[in-house]
Protein backbone atom coordinates (compact mmCIF):
# COMPACT_ATOMS: atom_id res chain seq x y z
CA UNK A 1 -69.39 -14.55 103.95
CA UNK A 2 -67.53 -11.78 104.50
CA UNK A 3 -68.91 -8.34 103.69
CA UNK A 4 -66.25 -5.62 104.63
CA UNK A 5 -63.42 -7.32 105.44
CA UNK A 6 -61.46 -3.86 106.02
CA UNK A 7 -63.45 -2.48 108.68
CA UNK A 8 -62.61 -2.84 112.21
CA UNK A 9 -63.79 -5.42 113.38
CA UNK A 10 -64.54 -7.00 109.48
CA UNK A 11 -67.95 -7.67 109.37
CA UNK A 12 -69.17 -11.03 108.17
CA UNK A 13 -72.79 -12.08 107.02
CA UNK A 14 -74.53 -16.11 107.18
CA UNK A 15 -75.56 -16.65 103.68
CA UNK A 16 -77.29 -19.23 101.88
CA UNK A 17 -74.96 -20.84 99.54
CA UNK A 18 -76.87 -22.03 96.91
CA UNK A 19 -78.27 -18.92 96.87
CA UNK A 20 -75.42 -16.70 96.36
CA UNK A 21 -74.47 -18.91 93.22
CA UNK A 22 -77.83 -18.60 91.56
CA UNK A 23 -77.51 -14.71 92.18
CA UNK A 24 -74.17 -15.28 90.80
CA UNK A 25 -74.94 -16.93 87.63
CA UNK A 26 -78.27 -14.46 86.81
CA UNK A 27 -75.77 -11.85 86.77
CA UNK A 28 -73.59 -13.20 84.24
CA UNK A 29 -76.83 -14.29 82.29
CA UNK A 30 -77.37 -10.77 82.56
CA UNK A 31 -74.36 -9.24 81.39
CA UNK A 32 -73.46 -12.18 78.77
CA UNK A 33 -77.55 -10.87 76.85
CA UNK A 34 -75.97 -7.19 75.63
CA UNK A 35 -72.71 -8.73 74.36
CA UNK A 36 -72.38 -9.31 70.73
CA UNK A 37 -70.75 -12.53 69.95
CA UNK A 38 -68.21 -11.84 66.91
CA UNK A 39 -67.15 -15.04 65.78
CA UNK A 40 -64.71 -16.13 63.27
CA UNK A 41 -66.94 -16.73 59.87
CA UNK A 42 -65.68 -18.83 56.67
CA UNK A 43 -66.10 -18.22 53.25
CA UNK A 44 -64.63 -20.80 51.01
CA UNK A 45 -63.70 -20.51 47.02
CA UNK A 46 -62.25 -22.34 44.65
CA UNK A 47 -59.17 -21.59 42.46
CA UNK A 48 -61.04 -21.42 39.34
CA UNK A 49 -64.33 -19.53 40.36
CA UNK A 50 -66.45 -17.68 38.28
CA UNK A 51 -66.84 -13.45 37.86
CA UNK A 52 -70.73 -13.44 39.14
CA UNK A 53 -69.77 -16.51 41.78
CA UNK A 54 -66.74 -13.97 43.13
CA UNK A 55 -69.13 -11.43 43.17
CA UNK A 56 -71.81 -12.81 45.27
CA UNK A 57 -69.22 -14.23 47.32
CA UNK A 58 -67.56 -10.63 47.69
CA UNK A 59 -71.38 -9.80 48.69
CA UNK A 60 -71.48 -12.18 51.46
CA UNK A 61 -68.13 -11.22 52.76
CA UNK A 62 -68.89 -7.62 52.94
CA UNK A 63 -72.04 -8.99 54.91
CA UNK A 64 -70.20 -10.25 57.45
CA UNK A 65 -67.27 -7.83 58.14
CA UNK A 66 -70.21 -5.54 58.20
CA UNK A 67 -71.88 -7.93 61.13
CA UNK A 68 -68.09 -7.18 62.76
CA UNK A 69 -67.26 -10.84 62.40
CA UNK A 70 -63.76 -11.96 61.94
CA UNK A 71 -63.77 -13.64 57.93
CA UNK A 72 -61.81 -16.78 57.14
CA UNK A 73 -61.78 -16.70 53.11
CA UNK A 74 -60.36 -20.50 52.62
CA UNK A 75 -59.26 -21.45 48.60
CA UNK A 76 -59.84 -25.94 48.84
CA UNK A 77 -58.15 -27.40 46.28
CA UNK A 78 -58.82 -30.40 44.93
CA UNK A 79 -56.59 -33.40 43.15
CA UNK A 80 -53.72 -31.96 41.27
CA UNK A 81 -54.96 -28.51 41.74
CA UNK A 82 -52.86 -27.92 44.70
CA UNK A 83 -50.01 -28.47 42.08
CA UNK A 84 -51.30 -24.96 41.35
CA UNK A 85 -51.38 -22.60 44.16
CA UNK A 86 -50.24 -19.44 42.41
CA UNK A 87 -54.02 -19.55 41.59
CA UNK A 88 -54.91 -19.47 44.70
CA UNK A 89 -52.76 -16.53 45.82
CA UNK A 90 -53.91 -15.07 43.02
CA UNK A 91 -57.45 -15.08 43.99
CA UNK A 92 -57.09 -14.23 47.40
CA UNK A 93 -55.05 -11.40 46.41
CA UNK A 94 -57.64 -10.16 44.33
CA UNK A 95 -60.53 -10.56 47.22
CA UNK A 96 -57.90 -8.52 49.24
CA UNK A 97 -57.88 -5.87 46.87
CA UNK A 98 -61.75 -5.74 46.08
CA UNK A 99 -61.87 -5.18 49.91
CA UNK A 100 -59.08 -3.14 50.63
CA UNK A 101 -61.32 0.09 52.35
CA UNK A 102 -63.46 -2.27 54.33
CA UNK A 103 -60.99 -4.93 56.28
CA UNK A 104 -57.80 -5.36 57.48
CA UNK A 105 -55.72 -8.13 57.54
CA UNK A 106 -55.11 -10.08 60.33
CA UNK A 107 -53.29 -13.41 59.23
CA UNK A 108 -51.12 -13.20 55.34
CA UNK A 109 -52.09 -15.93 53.25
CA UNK A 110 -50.89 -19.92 54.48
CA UNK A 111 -51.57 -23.54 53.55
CA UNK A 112 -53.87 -25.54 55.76
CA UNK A 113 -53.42 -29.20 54.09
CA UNK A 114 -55.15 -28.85 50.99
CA UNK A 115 -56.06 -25.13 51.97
CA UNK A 116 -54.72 -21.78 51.05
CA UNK A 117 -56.16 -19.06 53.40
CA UNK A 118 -56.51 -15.91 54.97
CA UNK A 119 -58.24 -13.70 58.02
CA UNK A 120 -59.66 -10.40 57.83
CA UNK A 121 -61.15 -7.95 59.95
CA UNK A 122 -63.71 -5.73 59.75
CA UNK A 123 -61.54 -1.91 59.25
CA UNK A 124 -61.51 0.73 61.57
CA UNK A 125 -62.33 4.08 59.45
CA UNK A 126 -59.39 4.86 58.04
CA UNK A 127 -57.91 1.97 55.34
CA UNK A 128 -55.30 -0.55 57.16
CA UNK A 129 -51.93 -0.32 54.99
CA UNK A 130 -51.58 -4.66 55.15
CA UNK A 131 -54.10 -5.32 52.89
CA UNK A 132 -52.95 -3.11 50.33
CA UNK A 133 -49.39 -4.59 50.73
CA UNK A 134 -51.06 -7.79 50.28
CA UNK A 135 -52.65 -7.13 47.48
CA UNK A 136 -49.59 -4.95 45.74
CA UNK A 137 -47.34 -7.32 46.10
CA UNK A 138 -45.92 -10.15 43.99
CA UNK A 139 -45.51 -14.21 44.04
């Protein structure tokens, strides 16, 4: 192996291979244990939830962002609701707005089959200006 390969002459070094790849991998064991793995989380509703079931879904949101995780809010539909996805825009609009000062937006509402979702991300401290355009405007 070759130690400092700018030095005159470059000095080289016999190593055990198997060796240097366990040292290797214990290093990146090593560094991988501080990291914080901020995964993308999903919360899923339905078009015609309840007030206390939005709430403790709001709850559990707020949870997460607060973990730092990336939050997937998903509306399924099911049989002819997807007839109906004003409803669904609806709702997600008004999760957007109940969380305006905490998240920011990463991905505007889309359809995912029978799916209408969105992405948000956990706010820096000042509020992100996306999520209140999301949630002002109008479909």
């Amino acid at each position: 192996m070759e130690v400092a390969p700018n030095a005159d002459p470059p000095v080289c070094r016999l190593v055990d291979y198997g060796k240097l790849r366990y040292a290797y991998a214990k290093r990146d064991r090593e560094s991988r244990k501080g990291q914080k793995n901020a995964g993308l989380r999903e919360v899923r509703f339905r078009p015609n939830i309840g007030a206390h079931d939005m709430d403790s879904k709001l709850r559990k949101v707020r949870e997460l962002i607060g973990d730092g995780s990336k939050v997937k809010i998903t509306v399924r539909f099911r049989g002819r609701e997807v007839a109906h996805q004003q409803l669904g825009l609806a709702l997600l609009k008004r999760v957007a707005d109940a969380l305006k000062e905490e998240v920011r937006l990463e991905k505007a509402p889309a359809m995912e089959g029978r799916a209408l979702f969105m992405i948000l991300l956990p706010a820096p401290q000042r509020g992100d200006q996306k999520v209140a355009d999301l949630a002002d405007a109008k479909t």
